[in-house]
C-alpha atoms as a PDB file:
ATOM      1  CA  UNK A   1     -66.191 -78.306  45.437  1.00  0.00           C
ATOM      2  CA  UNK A   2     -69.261 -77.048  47.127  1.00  0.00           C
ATOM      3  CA  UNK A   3     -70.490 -78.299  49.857  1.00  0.00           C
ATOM      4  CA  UNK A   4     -74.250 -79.783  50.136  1.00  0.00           C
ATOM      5  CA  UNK A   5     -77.048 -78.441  52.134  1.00  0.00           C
ATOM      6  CA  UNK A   6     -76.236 -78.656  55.978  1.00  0.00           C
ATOM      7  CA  UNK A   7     -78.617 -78.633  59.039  1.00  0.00           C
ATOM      8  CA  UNK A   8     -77.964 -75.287  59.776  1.00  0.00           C
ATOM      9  CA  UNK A   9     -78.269 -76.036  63.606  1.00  0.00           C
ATOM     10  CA  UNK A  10     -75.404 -78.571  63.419  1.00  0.00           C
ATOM     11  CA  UNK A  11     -71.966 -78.431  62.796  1.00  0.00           C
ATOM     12  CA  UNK A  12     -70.213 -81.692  62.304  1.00  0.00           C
ATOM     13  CA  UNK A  13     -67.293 -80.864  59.832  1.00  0.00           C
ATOM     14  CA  UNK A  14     -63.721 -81.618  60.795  1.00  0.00           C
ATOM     15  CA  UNK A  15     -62.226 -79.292  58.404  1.00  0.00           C
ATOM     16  CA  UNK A  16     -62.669 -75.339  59.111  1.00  0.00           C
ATOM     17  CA  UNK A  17     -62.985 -73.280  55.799  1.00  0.00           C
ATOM     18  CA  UNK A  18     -62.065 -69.564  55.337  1.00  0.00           C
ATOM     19  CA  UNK A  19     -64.573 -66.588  55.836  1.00  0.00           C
ATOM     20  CA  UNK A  20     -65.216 -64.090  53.521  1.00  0.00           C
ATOM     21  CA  UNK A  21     -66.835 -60.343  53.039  1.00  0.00           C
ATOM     22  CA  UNK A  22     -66.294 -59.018  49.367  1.00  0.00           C
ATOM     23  CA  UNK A  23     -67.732 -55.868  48.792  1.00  0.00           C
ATOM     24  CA  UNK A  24     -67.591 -53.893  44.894  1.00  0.00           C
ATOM     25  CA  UNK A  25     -68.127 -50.292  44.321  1.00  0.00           C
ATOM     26  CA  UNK A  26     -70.661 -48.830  42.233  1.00  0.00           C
ATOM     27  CA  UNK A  27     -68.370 -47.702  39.159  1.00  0.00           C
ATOM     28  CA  UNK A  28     -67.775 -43.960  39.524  1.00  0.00           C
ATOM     29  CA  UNK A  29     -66.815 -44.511  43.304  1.00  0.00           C
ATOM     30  CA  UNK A  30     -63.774 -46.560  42.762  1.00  0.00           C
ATOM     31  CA  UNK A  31     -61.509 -43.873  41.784  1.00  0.00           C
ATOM     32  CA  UNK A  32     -62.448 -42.738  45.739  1.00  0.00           C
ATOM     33  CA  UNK A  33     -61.584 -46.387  46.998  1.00  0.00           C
ATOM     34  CA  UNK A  34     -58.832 -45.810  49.426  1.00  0.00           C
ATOM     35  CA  UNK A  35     -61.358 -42.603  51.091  1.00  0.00           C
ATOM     36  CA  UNK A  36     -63.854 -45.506  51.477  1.00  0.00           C
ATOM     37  CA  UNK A  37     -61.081 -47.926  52.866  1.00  0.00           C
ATOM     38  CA  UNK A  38     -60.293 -45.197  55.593  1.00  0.00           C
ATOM     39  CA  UNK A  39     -64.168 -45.463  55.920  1.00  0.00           C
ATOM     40  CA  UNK A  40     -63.893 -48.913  56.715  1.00  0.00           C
ATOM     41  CA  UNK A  41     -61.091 -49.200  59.037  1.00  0.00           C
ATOM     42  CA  UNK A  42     -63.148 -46.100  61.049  1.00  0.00           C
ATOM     43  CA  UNK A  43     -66.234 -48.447  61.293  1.00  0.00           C
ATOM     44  CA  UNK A  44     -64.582 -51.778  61.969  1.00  0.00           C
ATOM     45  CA  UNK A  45     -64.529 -52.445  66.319  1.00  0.00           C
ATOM     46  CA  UNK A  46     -61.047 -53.788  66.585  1.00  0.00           C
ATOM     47  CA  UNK A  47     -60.230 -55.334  69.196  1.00  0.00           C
ATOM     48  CA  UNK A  48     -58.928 -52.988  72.275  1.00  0.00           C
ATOM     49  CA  UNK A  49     -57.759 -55.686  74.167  1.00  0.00           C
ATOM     50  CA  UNK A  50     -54.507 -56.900  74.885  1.00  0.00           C
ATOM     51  CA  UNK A  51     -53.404 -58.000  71.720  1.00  0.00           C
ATOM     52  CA  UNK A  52     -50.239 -59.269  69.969  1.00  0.00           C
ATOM     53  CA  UNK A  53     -49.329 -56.733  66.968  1.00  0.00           C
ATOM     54  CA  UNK A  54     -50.944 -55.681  64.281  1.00  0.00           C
ATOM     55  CA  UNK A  55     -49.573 -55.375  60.228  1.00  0.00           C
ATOM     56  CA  UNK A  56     -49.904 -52.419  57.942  1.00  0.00           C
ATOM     57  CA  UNK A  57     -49.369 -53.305  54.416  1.00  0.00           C
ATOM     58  CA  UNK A  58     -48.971 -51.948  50.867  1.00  0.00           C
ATOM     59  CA  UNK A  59     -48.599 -54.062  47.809  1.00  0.00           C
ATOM     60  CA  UNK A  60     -48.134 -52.904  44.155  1.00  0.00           C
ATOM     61  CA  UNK A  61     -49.137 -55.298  41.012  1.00  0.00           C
ATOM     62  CA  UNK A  62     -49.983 -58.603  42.627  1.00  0.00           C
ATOM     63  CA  UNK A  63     -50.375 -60.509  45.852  1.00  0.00           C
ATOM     64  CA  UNK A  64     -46.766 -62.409  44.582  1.00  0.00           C
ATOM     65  CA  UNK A  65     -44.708 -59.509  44.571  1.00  0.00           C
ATOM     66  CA  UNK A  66     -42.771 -58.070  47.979  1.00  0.00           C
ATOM     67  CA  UNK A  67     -44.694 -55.696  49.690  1.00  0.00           C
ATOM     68  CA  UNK A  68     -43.719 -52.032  49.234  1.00  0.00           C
ATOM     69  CA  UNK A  69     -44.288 -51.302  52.756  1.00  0.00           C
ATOM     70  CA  UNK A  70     -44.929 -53.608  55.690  1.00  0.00           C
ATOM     71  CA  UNK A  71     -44.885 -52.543  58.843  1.00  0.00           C
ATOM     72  CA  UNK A  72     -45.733 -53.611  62.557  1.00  0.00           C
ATOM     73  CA  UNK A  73     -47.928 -51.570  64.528  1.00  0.00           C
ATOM     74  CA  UNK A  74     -48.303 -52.059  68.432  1.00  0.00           C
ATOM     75  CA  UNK A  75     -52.579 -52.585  69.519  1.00  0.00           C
ATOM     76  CA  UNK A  76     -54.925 -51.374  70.364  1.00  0.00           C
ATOM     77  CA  UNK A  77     -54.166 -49.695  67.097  1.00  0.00           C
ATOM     78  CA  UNK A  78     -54.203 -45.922  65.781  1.00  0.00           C
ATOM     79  CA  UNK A  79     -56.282 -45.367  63.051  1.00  0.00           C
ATOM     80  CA  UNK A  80     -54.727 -41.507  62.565  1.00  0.00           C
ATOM     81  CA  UNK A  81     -51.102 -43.284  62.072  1.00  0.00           C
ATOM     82  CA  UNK A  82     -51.984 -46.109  59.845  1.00  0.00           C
ATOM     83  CA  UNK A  83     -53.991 -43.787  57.460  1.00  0.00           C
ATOM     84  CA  UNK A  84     -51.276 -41.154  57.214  1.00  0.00           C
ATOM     85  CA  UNK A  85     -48.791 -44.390  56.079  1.00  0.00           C
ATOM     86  CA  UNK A  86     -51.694 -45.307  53.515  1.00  0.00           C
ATOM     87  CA  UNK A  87     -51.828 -42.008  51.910  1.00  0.00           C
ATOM     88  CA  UNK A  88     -48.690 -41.890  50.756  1.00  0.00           C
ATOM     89  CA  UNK A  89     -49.196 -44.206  48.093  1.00  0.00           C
ATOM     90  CA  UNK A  90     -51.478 -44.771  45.097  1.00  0.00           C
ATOM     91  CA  UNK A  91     -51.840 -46.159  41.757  1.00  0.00           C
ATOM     92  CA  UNK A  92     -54.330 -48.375  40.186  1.00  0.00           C
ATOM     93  CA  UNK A  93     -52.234 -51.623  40.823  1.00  0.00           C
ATOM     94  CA  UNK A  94     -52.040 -50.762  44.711  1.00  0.00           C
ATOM     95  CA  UNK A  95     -53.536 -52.721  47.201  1.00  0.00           C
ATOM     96  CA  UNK A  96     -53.584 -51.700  51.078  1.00  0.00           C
ATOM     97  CA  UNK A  97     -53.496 -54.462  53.692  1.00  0.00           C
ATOM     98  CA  UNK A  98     -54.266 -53.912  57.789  1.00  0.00           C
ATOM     99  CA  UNK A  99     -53.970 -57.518  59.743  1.00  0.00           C
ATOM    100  CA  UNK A 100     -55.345 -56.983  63.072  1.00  0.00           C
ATOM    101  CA  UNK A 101     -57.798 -58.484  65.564  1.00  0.00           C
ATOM    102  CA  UNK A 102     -61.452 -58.329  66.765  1.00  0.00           C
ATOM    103  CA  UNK A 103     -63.052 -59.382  69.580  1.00  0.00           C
ATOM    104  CA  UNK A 104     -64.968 -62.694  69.355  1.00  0.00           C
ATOM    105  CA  UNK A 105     -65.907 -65.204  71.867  1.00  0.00           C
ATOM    106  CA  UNK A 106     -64.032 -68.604  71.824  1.00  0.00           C
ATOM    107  CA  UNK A 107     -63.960 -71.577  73.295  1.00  0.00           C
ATOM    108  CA  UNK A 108     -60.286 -72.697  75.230  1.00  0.00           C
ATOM    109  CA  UNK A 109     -61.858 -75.022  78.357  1.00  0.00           C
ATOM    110  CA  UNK A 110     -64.007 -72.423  78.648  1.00  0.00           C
ATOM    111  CA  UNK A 111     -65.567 -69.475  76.608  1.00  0.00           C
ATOM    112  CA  UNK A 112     -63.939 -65.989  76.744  1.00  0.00           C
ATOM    113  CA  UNK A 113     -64.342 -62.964  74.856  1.00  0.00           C
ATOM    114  CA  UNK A 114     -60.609 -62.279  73.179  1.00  0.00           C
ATOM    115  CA  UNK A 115     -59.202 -60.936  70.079  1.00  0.00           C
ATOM    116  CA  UNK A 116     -59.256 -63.067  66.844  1.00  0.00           C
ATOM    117  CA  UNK A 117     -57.728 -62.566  63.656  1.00  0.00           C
ATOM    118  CA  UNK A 118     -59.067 -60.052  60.919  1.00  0.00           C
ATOM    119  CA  UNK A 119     -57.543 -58.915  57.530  1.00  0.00           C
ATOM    120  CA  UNK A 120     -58.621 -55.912  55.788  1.00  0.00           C
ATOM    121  CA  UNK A 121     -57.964 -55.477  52.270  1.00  0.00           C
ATOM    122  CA  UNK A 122     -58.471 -52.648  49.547  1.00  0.00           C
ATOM    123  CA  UNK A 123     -57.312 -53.617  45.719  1.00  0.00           C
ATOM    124  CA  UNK A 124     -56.979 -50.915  43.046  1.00  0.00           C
ATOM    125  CA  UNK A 125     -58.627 -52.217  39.338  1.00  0.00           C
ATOM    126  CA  UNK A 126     -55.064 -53.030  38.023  1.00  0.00           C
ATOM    127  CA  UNK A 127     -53.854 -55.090  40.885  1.00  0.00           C
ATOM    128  CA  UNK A 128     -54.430 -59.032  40.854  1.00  0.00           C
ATOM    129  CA  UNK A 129     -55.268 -60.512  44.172  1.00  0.00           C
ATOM    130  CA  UNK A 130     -54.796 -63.776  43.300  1.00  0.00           C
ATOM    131  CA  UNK A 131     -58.485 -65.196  43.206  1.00  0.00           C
ATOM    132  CA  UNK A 132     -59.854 -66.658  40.017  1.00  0.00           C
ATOM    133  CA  UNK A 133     -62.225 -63.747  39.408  1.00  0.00           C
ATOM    134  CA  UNK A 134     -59.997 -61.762  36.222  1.00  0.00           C
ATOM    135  CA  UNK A 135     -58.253 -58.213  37.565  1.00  0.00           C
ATOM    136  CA  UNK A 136     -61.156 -56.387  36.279  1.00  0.00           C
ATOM    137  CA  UNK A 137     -64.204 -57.829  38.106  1.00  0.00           C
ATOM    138  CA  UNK A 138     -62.359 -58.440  41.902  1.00  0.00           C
ATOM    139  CA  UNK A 139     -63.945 -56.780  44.758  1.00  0.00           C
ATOM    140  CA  UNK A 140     -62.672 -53.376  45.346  1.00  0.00           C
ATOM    141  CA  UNK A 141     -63.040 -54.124  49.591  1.00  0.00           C
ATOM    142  CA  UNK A 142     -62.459 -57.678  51.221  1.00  0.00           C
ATOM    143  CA  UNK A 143     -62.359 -58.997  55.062  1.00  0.00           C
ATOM    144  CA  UNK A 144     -60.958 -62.036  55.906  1.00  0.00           C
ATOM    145  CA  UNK A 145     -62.891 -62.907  59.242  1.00  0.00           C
ATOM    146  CA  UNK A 146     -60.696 -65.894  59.763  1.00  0.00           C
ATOM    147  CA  UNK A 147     -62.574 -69.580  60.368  1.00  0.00           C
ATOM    148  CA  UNK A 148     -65.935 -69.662  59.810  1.00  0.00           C
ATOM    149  CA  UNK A 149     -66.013 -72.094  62.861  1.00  0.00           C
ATOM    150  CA  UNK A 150     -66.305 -69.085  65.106  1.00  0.00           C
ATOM    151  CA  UNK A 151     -70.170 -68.041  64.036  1.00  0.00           C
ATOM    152  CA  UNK A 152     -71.080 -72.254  63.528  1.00  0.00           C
ATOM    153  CA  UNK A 153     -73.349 -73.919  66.372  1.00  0.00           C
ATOM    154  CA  UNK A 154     -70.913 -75.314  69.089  1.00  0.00           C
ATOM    155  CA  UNK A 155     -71.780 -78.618  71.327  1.00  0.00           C
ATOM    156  CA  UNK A 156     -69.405 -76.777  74.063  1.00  0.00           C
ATOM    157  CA  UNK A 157     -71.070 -75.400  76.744  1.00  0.00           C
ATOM    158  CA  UNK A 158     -72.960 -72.327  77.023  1.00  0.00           C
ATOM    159  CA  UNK A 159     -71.866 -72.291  73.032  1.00  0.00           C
ATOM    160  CA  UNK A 160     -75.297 -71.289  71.387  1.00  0.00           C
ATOM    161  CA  UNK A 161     -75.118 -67.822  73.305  1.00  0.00           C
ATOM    162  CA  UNK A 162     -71.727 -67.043  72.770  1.00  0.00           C
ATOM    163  CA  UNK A 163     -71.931 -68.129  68.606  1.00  0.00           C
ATOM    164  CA  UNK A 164     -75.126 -66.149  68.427  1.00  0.00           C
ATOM    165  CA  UNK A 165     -73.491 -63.100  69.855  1.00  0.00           C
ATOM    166  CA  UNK A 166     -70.590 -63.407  67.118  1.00  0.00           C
ATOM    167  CA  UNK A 167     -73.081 -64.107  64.372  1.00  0.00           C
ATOM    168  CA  UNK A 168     -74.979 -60.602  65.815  1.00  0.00           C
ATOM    169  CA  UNK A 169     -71.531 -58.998  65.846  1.00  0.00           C
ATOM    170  CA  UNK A 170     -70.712 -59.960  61.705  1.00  0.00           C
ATOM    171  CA  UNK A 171     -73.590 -58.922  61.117  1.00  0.00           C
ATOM    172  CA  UNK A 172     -74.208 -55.997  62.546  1.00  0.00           C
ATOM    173  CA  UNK A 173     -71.089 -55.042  60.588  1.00  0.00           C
ATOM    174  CA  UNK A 174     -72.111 -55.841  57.346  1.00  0.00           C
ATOM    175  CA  UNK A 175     -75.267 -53.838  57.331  1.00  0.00           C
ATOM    176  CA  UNK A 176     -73.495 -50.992  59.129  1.00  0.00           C
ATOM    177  CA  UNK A 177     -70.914 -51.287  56.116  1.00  0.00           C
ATOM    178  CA  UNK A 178     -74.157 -51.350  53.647  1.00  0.00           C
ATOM    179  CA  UNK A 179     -75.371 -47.851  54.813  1.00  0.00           C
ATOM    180  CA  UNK A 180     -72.232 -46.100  55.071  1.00  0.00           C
ATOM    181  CA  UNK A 181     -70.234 -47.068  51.697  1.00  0.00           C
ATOM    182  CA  UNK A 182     -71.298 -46.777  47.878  1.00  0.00           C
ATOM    183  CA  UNK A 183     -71.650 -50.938  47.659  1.00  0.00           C
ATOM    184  CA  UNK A 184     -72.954 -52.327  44.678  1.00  0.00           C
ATOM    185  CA  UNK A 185     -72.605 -55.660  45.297  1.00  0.00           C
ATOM    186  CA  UNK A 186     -71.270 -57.818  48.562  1.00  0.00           C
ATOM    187  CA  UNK A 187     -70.899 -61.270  49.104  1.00  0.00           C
ATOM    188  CA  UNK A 188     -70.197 -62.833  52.503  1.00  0.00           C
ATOM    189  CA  UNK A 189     -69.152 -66.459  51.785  1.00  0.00           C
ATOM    190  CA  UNK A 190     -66.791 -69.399  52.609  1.00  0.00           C
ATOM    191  CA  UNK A 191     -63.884 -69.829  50.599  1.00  0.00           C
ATOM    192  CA  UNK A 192     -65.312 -73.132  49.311  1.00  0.00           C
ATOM    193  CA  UNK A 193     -68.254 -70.752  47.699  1.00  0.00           C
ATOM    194  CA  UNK A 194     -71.030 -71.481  50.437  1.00  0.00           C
ATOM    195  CA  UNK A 195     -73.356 -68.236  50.543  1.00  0.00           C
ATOM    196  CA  UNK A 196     -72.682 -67.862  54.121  1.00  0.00           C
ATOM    197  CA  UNK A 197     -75.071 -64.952  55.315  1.00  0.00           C
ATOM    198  CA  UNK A 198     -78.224 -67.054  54.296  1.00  0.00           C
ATOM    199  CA  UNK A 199     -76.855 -69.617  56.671  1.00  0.00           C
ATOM    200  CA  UNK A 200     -76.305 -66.879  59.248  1.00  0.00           C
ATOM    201  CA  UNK A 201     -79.654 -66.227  59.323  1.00  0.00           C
ATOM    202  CA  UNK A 202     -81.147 -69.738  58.995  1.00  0.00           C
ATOM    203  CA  UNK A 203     -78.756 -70.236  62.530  1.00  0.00           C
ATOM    204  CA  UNK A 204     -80.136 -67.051  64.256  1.00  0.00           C
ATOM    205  CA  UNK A 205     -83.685 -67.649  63.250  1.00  0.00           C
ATOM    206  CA  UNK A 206     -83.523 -71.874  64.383  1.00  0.00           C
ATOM    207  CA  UNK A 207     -82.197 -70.047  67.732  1.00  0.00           C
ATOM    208  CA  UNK A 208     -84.854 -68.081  68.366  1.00  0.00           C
ATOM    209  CA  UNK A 209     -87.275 -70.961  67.541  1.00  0.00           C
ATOM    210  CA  UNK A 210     -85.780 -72.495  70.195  1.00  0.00           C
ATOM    211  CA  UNK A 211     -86.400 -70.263  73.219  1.00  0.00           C
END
C-alpha cells in the first residue's frame, strides 16, 4: 500500500522503507549494458573509508538461483579488479551484483560522516530479478541506497544540515548518472512505490525557505 501525502519537513514514521534508483536503457543500448555498468561503478563515490568488505556478484537466470560467482573484496575497493571478474561472463539471463558502501552522515549519539550500505545491480533482459514488473520491462541498472531514513528530516541535533548534505549527495548522483549513460527512463522511489525524488526536492526547497 501507498503511503498518503506527508509533510515533507517531518518525519514521524516508525517503520523505515527501502530506497530505490531504477534506471532503463534506451533499446539499442542494452546489448552494451555491462560497458554502461562499468560506467556506473566508475562514477559512483564509494566510500574510501575504513570499511568492512565489500561483495562482487554474478547471478545467472534469477535472483533464486546460487550465485555463479561471489566473492569478497577487501575496501576501499578496486574498480580495475572487480571489472576484470565481471567480464568474464555474459549472457542475456546474467545479472552482476557489487555490495559496497558510501559515505553518508548518520546519527549514533552524535552525527558522523561513515560508510553506509549500497548495492549495485545490472540485469540482462532474460534474467528475473524478482520484482513484479515481467522479465521484459525490469530496469536494466538498479541501486539499492539502503533506508530511506538517511535523506528524511531528523529531530537529532544539527540533523537538517547533515540530511540536506545526503539529499545533495543522491542527488548529485542521479543527474551525474543522467548525463553520462543512454537512460530512457529512471525512477528513484521507496519500495512501498512513493516517488521519492519529488519529495527530495520538496525537503531541500522547505530548507532553504527556512534560512
Amino acid at each position: 500500500m501507498k503511503r498518503q501525502a506527508a509533510d515533507p519537513t517531518s518525519d514521524n514514521r516508525s517503520v523505515t522503507d527501502q530506497l530505490f534508483l531504477s534506471i532503463w536503457f534506451h533499446r539499442h543500448s542494452q546489448p552494451n549494458r555491462l560497458r554502461h555498468f562499468q560506467k556506473l561503478l566508475r562514477l559512483f563515490p564509494f566510500s574510501q573509508r575504513e570499511q568492512p568488505q565489500s561483495t562482487v556478484s554474478v547471478l545467472a537466470i534469477d535472483v533464486t538461483e546460487p550465485p555463479l560467482l561471489e566473492k569478497a573484496v577487501n575496501g576501499p575497493v578496486d574498480l580495475a579488479d572487480i571489472e576484470a571478474t565481471l567480464g568474464d561472463y555474459k549472457g542475456d539471463d546474467i545479472a552482476y551484483q557489487v555490495e559496497s558502501w558510501w559515505d553518508l552522515w548518520q546519527f549514533e549519539e552524535d552525527w558522523h560522516l561513515k560508510p553506509a550500505r549500497v548495492t549495485l545491480s545490472c540485469f540482462g533482459p532474460a534474467f528475473d530479478n524478482g520484482t513484479e514488473r515481467e522479465t521484459g520491462a525490469q530496469e536494466d541498472l538498479r541501486i539499492d541506497f539502503g533506508v530511506d531514513s538517511n535523506y528524511l528530516p531528523s529531530s537529532a541535533p544539527g540533523g537538517a544540515r547533515m540530511v540536506e548534505s545526503n539529499i545533495k549527495s543522491l542527488l548529485r548522483l542521479v543527474h551525474e548518472l543522467d548525463s553520462a549513460l543512454p537512460v530512457e527512463q529512471r525512477r528513484l522511489e521507496t519500495e512501498s512505490g512513493e516517488n521519492f525524488a519529488n519529495r527530495l526536492q520538496q525537503v531541500l526547497t522547505a530548507s532553504a525557505q527556512r534560512e
